[in-house]
PDB file of N, CA and C in Angstrom:
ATOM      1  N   UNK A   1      14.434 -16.972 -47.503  1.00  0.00           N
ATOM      2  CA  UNK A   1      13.059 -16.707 -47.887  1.00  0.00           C
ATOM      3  C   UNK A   1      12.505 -15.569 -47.026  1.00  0.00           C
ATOM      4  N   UNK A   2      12.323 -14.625 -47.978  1.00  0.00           N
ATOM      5  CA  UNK A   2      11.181 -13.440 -46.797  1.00  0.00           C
ATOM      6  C   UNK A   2      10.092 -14.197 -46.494  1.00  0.00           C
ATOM      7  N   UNK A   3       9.974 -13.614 -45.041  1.00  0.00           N
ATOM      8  CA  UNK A   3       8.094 -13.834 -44.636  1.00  0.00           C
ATOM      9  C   UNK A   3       7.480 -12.359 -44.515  1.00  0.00           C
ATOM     10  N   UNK A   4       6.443 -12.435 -45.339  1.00  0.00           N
ATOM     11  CA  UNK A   4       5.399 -11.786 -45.328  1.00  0.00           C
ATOM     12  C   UNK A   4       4.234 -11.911 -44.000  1.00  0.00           C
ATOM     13  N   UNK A   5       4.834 -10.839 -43.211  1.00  0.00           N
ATOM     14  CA  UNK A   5       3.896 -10.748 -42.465  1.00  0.00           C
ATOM     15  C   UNK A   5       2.368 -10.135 -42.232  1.00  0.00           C
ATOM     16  N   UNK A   6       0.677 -10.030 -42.061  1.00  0.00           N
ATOM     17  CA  UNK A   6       0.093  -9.180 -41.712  1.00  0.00           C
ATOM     18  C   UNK A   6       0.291  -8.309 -41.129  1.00  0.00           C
ATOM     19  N   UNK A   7       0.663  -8.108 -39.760  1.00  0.00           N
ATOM     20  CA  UNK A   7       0.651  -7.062 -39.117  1.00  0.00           C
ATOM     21  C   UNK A   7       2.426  -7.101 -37.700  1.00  0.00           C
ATOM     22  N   UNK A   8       3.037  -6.144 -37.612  1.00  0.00           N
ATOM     23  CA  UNK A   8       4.023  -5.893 -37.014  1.00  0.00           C
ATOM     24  C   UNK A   8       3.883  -4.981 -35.950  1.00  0.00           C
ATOM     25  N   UNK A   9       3.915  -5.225 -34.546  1.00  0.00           N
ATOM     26  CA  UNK A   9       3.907  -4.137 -33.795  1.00  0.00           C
ATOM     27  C   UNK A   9       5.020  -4.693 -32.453  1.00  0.00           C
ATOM     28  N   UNK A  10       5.311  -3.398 -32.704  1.00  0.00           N
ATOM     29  CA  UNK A  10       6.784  -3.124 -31.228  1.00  0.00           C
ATOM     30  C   UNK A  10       6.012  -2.795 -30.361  1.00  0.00           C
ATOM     31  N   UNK A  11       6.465  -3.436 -29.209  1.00  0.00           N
ATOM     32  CA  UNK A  11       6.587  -3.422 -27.725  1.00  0.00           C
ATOM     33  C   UNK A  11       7.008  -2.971 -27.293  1.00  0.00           C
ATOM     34  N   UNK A  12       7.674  -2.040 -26.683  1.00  0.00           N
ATOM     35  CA  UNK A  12       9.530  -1.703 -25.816  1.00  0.00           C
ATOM     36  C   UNK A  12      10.295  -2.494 -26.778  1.00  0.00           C
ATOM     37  N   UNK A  13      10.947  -3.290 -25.936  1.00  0.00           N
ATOM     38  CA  UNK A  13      11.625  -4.083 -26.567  1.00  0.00           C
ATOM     39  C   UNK A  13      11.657  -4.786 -27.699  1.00  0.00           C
ATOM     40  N   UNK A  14      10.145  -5.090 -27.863  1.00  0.00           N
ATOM     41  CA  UNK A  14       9.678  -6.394 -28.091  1.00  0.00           C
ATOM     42  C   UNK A  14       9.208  -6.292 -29.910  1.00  0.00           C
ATOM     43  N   UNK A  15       9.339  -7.029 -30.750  1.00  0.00           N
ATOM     44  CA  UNK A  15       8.634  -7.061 -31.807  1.00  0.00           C
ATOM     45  C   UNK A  15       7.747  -8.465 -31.976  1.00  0.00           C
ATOM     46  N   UNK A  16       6.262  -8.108 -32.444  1.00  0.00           N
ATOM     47  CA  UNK A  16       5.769  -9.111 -32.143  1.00  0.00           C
ATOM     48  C   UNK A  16       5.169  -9.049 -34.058  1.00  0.00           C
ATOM     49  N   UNK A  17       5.360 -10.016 -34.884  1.00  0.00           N
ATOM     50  CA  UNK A  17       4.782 -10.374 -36.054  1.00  0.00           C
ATOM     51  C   UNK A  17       3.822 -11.431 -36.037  1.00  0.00           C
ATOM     52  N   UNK A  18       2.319 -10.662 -36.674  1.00  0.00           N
ATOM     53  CA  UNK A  18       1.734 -11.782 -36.660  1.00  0.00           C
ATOM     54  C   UNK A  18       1.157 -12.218 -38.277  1.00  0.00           C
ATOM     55  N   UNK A  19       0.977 -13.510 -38.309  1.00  0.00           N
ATOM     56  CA  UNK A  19       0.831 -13.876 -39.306  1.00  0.00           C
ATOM     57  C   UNK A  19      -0.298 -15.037 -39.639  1.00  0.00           C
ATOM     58  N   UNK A  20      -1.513 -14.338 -40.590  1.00  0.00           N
ATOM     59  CA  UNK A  20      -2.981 -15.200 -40.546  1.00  0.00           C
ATOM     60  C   UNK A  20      -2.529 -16.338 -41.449  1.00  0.00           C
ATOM     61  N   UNK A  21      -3.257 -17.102 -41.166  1.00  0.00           N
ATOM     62  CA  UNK A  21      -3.730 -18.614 -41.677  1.00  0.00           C
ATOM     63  C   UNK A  21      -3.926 -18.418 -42.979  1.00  0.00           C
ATOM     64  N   UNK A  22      -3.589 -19.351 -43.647  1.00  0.00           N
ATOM     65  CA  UNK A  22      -3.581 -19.359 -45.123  1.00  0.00           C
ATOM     66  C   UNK A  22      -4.739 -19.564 -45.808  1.00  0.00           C
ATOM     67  N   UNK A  23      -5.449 -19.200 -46.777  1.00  0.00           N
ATOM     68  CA  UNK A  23      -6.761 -19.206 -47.210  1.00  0.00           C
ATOM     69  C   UNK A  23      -7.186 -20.816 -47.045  1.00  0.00           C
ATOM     70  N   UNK A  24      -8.694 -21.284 -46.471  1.00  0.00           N
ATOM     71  CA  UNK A  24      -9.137 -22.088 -46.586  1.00  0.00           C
ATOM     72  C   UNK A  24     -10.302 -22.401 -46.285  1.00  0.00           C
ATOM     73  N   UNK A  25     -10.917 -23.504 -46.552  1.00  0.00           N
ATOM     74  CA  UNK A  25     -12.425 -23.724 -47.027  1.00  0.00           C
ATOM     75  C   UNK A  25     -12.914 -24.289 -45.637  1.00  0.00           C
ATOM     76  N   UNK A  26     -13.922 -24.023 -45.396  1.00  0.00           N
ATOM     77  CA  UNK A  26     -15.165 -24.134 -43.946  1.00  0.00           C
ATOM     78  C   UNK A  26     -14.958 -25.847 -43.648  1.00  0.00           C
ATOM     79  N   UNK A  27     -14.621 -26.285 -44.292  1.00  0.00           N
ATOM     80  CA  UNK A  27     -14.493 -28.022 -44.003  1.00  0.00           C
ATOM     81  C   UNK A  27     -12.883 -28.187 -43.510  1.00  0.00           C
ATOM     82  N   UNK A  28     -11.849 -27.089 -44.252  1.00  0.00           N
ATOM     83  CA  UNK A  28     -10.568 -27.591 -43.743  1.00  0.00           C
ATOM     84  C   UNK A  28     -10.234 -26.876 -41.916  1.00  0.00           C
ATOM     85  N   UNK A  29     -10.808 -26.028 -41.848  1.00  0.00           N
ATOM     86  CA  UNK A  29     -11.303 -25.277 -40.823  1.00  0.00           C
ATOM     87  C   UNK A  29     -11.753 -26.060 -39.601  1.00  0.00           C
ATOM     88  N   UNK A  30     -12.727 -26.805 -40.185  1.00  0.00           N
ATOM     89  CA  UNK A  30     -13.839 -27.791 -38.826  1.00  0.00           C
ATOM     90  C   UNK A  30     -12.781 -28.629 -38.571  1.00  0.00           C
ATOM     91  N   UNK A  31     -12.035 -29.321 -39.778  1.00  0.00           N
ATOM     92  CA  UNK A  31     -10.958 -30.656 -39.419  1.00  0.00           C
ATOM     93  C   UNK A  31      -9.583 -30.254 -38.759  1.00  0.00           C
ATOM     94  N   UNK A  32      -9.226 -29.187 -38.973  1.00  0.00           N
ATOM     95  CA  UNK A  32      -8.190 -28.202 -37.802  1.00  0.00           C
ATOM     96  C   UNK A  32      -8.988 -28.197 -36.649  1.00  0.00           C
ATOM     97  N   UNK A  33     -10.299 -27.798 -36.341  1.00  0.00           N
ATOM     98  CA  UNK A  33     -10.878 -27.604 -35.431  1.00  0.00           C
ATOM     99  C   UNK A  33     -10.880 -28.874 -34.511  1.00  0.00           C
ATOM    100  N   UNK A  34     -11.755 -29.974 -35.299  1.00  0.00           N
ATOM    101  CA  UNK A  34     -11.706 -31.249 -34.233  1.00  0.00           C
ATOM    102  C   UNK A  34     -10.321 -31.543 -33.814  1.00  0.00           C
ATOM    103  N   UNK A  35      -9.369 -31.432 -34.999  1.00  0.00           N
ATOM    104  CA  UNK A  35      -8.096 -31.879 -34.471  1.00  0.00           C
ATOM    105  C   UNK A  35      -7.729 -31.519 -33.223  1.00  0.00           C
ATOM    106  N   UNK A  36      -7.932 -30.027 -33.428  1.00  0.00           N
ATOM    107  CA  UNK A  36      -7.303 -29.701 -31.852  1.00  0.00           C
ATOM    108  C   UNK A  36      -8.061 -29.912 -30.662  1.00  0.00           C
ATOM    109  N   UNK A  37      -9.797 -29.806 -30.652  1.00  0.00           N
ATOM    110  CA  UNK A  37     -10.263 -30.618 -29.751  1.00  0.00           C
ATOM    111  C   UNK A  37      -9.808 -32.172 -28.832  1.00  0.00           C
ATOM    112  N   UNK A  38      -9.449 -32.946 -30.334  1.00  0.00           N
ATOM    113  CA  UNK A  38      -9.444 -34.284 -29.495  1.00  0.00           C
ATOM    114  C   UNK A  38      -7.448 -34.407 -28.798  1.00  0.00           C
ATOM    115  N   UNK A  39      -6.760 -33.088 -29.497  1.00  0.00           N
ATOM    116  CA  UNK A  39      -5.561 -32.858 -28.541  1.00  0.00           C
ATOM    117  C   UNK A  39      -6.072 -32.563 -27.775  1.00  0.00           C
ATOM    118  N   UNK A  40      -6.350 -31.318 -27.311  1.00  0.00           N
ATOM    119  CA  UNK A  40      -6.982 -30.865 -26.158  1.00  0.00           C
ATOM    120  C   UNK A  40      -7.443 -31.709 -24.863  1.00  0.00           C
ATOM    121  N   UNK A  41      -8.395 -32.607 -25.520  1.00  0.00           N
ATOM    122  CA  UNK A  41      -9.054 -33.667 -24.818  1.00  0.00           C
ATOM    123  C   UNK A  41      -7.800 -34.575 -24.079  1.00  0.00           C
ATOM    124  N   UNK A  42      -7.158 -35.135 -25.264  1.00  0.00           N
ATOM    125  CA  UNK A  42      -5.864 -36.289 -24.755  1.00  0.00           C
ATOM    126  C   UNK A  42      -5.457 -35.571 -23.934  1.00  0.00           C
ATOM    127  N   UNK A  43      -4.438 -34.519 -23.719  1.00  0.00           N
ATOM    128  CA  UNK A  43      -4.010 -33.787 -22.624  1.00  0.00           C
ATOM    129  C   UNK A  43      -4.663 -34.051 -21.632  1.00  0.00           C
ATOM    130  N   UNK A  44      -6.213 -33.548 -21.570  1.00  0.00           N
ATOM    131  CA  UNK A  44      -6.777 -33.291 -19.885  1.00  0.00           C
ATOM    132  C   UNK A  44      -7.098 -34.819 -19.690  1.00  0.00           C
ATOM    133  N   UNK A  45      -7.202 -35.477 -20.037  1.00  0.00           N
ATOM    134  CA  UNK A  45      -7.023 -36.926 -19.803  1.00  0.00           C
ATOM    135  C   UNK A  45      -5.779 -37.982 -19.188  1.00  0.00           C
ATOM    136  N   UNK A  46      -4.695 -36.772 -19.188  1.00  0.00           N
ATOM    137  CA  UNK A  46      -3.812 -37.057 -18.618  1.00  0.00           C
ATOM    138  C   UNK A  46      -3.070 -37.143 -17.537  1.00  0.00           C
ATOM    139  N   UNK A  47      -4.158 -35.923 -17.393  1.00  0.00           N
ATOM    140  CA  UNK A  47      -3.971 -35.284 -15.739  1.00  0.00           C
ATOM    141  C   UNK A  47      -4.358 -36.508 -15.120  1.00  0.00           C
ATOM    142  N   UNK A  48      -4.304 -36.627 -13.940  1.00  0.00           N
ATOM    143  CA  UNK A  48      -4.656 -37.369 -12.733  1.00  0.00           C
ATOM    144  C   UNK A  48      -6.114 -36.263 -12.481  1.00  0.00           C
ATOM    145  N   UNK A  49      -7.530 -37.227 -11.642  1.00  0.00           N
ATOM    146  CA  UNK A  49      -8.415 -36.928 -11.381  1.00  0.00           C
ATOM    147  C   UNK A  49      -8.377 -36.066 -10.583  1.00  0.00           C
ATOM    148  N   UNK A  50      -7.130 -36.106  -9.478  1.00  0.00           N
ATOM    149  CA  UNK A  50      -7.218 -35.095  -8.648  1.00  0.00           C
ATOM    150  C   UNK A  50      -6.498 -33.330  -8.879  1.00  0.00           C
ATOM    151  N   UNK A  51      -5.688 -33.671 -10.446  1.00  0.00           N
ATOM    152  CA  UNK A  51      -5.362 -32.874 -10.819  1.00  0.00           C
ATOM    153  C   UNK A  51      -6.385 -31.985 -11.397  1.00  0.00           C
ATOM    154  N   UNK A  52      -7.114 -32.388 -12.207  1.00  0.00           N
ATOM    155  CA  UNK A  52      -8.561 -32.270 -12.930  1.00  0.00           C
ATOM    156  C   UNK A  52      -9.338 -31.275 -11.932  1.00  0.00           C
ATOM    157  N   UNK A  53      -9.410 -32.349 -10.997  1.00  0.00           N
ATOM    158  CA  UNK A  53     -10.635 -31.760  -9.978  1.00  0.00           C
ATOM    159  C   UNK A  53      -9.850 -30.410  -9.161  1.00  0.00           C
ATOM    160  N   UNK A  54      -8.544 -29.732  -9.133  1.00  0.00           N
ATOM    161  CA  UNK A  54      -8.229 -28.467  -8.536  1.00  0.00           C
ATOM    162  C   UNK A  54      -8.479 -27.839  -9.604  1.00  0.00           C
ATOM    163  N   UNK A  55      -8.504 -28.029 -10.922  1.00  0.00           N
ATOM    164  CA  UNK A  55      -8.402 -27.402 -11.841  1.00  0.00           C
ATOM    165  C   UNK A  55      -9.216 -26.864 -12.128  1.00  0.00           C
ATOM    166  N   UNK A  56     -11.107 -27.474 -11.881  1.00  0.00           N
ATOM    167  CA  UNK A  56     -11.871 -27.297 -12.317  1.00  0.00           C
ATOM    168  C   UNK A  56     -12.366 -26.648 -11.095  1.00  0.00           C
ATOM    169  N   UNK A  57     -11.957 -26.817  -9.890  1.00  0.00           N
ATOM    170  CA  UNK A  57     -12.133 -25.839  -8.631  1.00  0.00           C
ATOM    171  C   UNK A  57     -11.950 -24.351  -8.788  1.00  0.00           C
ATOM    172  N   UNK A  58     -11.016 -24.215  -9.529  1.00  0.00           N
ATOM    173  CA  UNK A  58     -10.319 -22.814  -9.658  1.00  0.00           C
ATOM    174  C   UNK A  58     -11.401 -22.389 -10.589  1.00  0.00           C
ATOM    175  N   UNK A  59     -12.099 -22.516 -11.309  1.00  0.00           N
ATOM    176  CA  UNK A  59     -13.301 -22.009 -12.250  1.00  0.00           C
ATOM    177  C   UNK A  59     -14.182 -21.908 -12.154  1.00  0.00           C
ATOM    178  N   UNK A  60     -14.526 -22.833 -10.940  1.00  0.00           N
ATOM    179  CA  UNK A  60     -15.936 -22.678 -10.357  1.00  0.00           C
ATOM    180  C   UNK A  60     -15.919 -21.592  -9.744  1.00  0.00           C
TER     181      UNK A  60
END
């Protein structure tokens, strides 16, 4: 199967293809969206508090 890419650009070495998201509606969008929020969330929830707390040191 070809992939149809948007846009192709070389690096040196490197070829980098990128390729947009498939057409979709403002509601399938938000529910991708929370999805990855409440990953997001599980992850940093995983950390240990004291992991958390260097983490959030470095940003302050």
């Amino acid at each position: 199967m070809e992939r149809k890419y948007d846009a192709t650009y070389h690096l040196g070495n490197t070829v980098v293809h990128v390729v947009a998201p498939p057409p979709m509606t403002e509601a399938e969008k938000e529910k991708i969206l929370r999805e990855f929020y409440r990953h997001a969330w599980n992850a940093w929830n995983l950390l240990s508090v004291e992991e958390r707390l260097r983490i959030n040191a470095e940003y302050e």
